[in-house]
N, C-alpha and C. Protein backbone atom coordinates (compact mmCIF):
# COMPACT_ATOMS: atom_id res chain seq x y z
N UNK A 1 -38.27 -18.26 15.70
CA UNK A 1 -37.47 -18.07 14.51
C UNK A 1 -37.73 -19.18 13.48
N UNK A 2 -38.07 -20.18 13.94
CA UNK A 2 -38.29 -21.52 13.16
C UNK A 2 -39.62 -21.38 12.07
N UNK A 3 -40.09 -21.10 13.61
CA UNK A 3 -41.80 -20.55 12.83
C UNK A 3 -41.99 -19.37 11.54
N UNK A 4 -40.81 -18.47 11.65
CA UNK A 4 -41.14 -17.08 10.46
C UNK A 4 -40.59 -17.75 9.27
N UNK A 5 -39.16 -18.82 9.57
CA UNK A 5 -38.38 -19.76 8.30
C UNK A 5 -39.44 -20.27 7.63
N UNK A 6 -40.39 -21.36 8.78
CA UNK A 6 -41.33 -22.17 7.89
C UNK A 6 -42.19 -21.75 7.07
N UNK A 7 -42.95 -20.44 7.60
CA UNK A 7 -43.74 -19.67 7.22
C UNK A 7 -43.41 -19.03 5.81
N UNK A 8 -42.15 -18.57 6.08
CA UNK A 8 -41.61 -18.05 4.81
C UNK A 8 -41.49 -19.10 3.49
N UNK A 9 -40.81 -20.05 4.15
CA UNK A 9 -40.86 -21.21 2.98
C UNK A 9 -42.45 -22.12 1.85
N UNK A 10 -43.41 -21.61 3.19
CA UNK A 10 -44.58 -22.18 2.69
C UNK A 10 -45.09 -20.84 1.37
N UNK A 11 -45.04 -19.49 2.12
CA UNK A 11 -45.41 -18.73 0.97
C UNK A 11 -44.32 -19.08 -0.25
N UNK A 12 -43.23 -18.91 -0.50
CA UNK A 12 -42.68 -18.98 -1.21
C UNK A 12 -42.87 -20.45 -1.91
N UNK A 13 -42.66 -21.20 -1.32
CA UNK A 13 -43.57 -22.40 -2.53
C UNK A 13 -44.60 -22.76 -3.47
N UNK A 14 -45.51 -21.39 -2.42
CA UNK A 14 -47.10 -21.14 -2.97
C UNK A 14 -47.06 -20.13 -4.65
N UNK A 15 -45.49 -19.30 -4.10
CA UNK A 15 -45.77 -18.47 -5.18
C UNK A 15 -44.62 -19.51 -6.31
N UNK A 16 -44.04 -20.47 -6.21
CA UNK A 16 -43.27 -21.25 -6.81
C UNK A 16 -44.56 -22.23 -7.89
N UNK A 17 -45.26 -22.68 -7.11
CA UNK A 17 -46.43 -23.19 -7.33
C UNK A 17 -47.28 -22.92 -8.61
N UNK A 18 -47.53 -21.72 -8.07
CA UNK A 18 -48.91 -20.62 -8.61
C UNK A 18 -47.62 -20.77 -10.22
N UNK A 19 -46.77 -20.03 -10.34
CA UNK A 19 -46.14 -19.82 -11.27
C UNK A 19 -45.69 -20.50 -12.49
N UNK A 20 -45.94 -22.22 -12.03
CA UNK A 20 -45.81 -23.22 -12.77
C UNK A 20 -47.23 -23.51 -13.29
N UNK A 21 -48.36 -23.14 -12.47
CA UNK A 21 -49.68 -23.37 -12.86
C UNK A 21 -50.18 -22.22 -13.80
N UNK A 22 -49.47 -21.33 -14.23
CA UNK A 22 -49.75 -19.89 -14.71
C UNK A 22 -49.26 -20.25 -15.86
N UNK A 23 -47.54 -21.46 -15.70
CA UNK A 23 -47.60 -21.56 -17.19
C UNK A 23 -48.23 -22.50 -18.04
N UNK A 24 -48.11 -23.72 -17.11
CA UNK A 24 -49.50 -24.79 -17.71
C UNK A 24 -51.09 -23.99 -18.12
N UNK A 25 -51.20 -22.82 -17.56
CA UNK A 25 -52.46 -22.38 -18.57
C UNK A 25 -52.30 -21.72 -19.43
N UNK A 26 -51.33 -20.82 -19.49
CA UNK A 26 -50.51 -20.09 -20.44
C UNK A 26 -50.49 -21.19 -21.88
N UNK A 27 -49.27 -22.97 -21.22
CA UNK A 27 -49.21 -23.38 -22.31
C UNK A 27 -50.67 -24.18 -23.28
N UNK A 28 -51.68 -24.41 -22.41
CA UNK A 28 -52.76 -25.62 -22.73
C UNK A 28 -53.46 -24.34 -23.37
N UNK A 29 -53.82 -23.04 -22.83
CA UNK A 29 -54.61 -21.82 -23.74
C UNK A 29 -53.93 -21.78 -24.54
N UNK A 30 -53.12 -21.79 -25.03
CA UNK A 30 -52.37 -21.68 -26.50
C UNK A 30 -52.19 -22.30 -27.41
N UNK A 31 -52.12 -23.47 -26.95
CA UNK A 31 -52.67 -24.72 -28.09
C UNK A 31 -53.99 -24.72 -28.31
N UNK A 32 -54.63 -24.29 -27.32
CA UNK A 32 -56.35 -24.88 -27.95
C UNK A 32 -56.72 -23.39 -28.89
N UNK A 33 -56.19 -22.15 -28.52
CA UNK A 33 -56.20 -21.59 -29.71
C UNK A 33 -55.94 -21.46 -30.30
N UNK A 34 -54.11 -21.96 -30.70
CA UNK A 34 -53.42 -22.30 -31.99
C UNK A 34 -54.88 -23.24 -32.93
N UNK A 35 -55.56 -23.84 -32.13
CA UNK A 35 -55.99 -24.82 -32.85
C UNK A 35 -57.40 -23.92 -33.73
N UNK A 36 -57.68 -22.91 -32.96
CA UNK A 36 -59.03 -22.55 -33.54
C UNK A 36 -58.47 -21.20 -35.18
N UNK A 37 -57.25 -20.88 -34.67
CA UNK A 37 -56.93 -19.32 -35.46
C UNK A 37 -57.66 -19.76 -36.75
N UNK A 38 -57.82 -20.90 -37.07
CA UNK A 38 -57.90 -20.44 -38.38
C UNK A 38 -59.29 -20.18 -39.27
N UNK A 39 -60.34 -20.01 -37.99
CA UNK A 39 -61.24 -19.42 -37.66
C UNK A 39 -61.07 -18.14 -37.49
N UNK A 40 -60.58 -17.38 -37.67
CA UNK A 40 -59.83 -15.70 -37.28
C UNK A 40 -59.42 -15.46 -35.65
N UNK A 41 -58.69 -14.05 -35.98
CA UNK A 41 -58.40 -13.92 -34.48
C UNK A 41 -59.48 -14.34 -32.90
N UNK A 42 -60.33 -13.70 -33.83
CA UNK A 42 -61.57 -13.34 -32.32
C UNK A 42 -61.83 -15.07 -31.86
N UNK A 43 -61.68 -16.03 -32.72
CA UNK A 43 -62.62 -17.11 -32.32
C UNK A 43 -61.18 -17.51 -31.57
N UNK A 44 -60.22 -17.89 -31.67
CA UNK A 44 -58.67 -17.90 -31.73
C UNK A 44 -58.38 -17.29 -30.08
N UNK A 45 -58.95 -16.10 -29.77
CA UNK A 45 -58.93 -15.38 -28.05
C UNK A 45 -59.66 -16.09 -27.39
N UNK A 46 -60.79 -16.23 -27.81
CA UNK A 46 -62.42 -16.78 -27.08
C UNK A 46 -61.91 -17.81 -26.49
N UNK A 47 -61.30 -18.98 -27.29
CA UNK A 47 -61.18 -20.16 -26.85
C UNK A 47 -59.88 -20.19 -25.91
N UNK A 48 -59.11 -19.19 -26.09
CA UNK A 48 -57.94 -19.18 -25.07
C UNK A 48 -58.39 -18.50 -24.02
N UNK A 49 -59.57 -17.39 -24.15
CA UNK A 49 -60.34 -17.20 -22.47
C UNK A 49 -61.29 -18.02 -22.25
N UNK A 50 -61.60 -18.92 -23.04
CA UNK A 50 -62.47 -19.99 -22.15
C UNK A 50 -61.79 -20.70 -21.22
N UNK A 51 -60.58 -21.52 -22.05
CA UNK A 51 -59.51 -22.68 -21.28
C UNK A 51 -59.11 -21.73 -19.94
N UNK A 52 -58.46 -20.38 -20.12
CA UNK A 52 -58.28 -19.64 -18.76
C UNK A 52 -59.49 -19.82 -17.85
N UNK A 53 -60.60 -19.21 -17.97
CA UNK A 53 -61.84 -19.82 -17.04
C UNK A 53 -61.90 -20.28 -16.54
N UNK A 54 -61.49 -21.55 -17.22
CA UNK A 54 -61.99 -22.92 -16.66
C UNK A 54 -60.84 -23.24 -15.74
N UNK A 55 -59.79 -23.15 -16.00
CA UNK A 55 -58.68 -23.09 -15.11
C UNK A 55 -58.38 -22.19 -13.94
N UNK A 56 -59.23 -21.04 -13.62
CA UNK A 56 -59.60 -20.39 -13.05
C UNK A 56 -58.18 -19.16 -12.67
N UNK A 57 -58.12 -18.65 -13.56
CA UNK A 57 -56.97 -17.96 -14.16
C UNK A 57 -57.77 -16.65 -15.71
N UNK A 58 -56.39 -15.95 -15.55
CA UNK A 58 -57.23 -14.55 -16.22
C UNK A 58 -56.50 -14.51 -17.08
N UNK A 59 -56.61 -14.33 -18.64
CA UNK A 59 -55.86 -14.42 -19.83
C UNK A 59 -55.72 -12.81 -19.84
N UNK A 60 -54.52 -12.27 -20.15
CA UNK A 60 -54.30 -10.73 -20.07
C UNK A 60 -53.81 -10.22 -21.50
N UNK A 61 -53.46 -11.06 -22.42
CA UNK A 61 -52.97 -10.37 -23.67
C UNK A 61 -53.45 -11.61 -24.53
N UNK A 62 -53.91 -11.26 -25.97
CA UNK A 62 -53.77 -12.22 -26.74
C UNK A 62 -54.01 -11.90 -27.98
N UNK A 63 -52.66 -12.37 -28.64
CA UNK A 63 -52.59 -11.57 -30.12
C UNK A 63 -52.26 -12.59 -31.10
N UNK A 64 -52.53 -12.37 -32.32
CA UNK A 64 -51.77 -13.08 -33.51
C UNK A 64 -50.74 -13.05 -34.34
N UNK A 65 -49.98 -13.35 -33.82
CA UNK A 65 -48.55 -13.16 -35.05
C UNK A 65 -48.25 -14.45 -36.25
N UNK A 66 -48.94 -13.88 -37.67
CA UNK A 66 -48.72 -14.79 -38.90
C UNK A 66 -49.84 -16.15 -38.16
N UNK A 67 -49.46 -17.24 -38.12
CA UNK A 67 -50.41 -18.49 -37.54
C UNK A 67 -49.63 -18.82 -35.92
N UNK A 68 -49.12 -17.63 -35.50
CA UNK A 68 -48.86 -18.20 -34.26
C UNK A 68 -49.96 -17.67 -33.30
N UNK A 69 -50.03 -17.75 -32.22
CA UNK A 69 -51.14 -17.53 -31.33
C UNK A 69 -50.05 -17.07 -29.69
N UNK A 70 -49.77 -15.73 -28.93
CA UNK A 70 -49.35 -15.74 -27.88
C UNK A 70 -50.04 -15.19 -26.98
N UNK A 71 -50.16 -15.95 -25.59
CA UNK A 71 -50.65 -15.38 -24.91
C UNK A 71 -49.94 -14.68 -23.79
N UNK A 72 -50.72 -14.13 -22.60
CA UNK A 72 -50.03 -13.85 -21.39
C UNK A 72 -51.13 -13.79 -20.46
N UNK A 73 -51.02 -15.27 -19.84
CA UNK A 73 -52.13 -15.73 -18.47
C UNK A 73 -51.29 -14.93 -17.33
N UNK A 74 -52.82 -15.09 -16.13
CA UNK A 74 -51.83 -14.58 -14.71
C UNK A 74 -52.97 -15.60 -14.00
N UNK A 75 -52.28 -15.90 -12.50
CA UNK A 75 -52.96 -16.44 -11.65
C UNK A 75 -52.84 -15.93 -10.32
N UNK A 76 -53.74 -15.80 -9.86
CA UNK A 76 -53.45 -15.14 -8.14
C UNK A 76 -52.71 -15.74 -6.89
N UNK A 77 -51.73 -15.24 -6.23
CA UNK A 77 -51.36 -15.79 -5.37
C UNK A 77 -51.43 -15.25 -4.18
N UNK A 78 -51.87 -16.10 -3.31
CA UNK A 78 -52.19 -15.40 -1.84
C UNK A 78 -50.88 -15.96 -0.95
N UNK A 79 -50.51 -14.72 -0.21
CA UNK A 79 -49.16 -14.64 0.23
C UNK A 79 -49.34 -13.86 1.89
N UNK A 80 -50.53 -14.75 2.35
CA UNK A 80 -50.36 -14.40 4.00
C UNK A 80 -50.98 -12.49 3.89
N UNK A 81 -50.18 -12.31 5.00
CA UNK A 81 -50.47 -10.91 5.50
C UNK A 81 -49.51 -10.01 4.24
N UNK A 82 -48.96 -10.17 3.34
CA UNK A 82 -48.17 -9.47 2.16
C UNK A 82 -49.62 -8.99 0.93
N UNK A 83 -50.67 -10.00 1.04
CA UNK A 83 -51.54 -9.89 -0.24
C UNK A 83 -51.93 -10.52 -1.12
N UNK A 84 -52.23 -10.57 -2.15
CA UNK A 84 -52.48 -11.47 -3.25
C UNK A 84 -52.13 -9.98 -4.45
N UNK A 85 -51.13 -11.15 -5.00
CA UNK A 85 -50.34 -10.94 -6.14
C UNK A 85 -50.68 -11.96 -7.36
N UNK A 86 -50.02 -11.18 -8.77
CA UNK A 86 -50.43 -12.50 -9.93
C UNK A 86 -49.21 -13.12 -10.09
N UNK A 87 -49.18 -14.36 -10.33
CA UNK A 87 -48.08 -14.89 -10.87
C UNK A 87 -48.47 -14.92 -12.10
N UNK A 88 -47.71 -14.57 -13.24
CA UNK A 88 -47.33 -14.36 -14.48
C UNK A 88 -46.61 -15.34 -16.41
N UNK A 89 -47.32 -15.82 -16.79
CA UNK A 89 -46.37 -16.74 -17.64
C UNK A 89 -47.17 -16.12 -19.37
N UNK A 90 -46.09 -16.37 -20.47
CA UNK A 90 -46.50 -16.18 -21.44
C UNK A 90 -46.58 -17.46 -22.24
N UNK A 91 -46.92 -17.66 -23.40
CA UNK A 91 -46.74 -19.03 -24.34
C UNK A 91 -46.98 -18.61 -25.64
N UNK A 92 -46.70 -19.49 -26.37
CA UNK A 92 -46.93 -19.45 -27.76
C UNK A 92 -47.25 -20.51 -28.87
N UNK A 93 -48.02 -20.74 -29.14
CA UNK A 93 -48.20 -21.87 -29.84
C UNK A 93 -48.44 -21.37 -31.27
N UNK A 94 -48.19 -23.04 -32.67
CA UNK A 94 -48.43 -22.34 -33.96
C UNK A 94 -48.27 -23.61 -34.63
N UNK A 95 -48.09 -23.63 -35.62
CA UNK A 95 -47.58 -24.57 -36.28
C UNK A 95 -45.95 -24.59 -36.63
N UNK A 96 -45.39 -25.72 -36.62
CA UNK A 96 -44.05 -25.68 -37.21
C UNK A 96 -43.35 -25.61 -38.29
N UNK A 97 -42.21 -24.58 -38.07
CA UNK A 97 -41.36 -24.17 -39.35
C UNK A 97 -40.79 -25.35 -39.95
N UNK A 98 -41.23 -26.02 -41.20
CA UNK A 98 -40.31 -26.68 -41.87
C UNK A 98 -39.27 -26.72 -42.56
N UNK A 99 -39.18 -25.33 -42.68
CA UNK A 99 -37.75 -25.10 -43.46
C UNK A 99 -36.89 -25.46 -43.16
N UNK A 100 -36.01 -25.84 -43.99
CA UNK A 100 -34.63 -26.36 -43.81
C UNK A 100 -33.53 -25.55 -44.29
C-alpha cells in the first residue's frame, strides 16, 4: 500500500513539474517573440518555435493581438503505465499600457 502512495506521489509531482516547465517556456517564448513582432507576425512565431525547440517542448498556438504576442506551449509527461500526456501553459507578452 505504501508502495502504490509513493508511486502515486512521484507521478503526480512529475506532472506538477512538467507543468511549471510548460509555463517557463510558454513565459521565455513569449518574450523573445514579443521582442521580434515588430518584424511581422511570421518572424514573431519562428522565434517562439525556436525557444520551444530548444527547450524541448512543442509551441501549439501562436497569434498576434495589436503588439502583444500569445502563445500556448505543451510539454510531455510520462506517467508510468497511464501514458504520456501534455502538460499545458499559455503566456503573453507585449509591451506596457501606459495609460493612466
Amino acid at each position: 500500500m505504501l508502495i502504490a502512495f509513493a508511486t502515486g506521489g512521484a507521478y503526480l509531482g512529475a506532472a506538477v513539474t512538467a507543468r511549471h516547465r510548460a509555463q517557463s517556456v510558454a513565459d521565455l517564448a513569449a518574450l523573445g517573440a514579443a521582442g521580434t513582432v515588430v518584424s511581422g507576425p511570421d518572424a514573431a512565431c519562428a522565434q517562439a518555435t525556436r525557444i520551444a525547440v530548444r527547450m524541448r517542448s512543442v509551441l501549439g498556438a501562436c497569434r498576434i493581438e495589436g503588439l502583444d504576442v500569445v502563445l500556448e506551449v505543451s510539454v510531455p509527461v510520462r506517467l508510468g503505465r497511464w501514458g504520456v500526456g501534455p502538460a499545458r501553459a499559455t503566456a503573453r507578452a507585449g509591451p506596457v499600457d501606459t495609460a493612466a
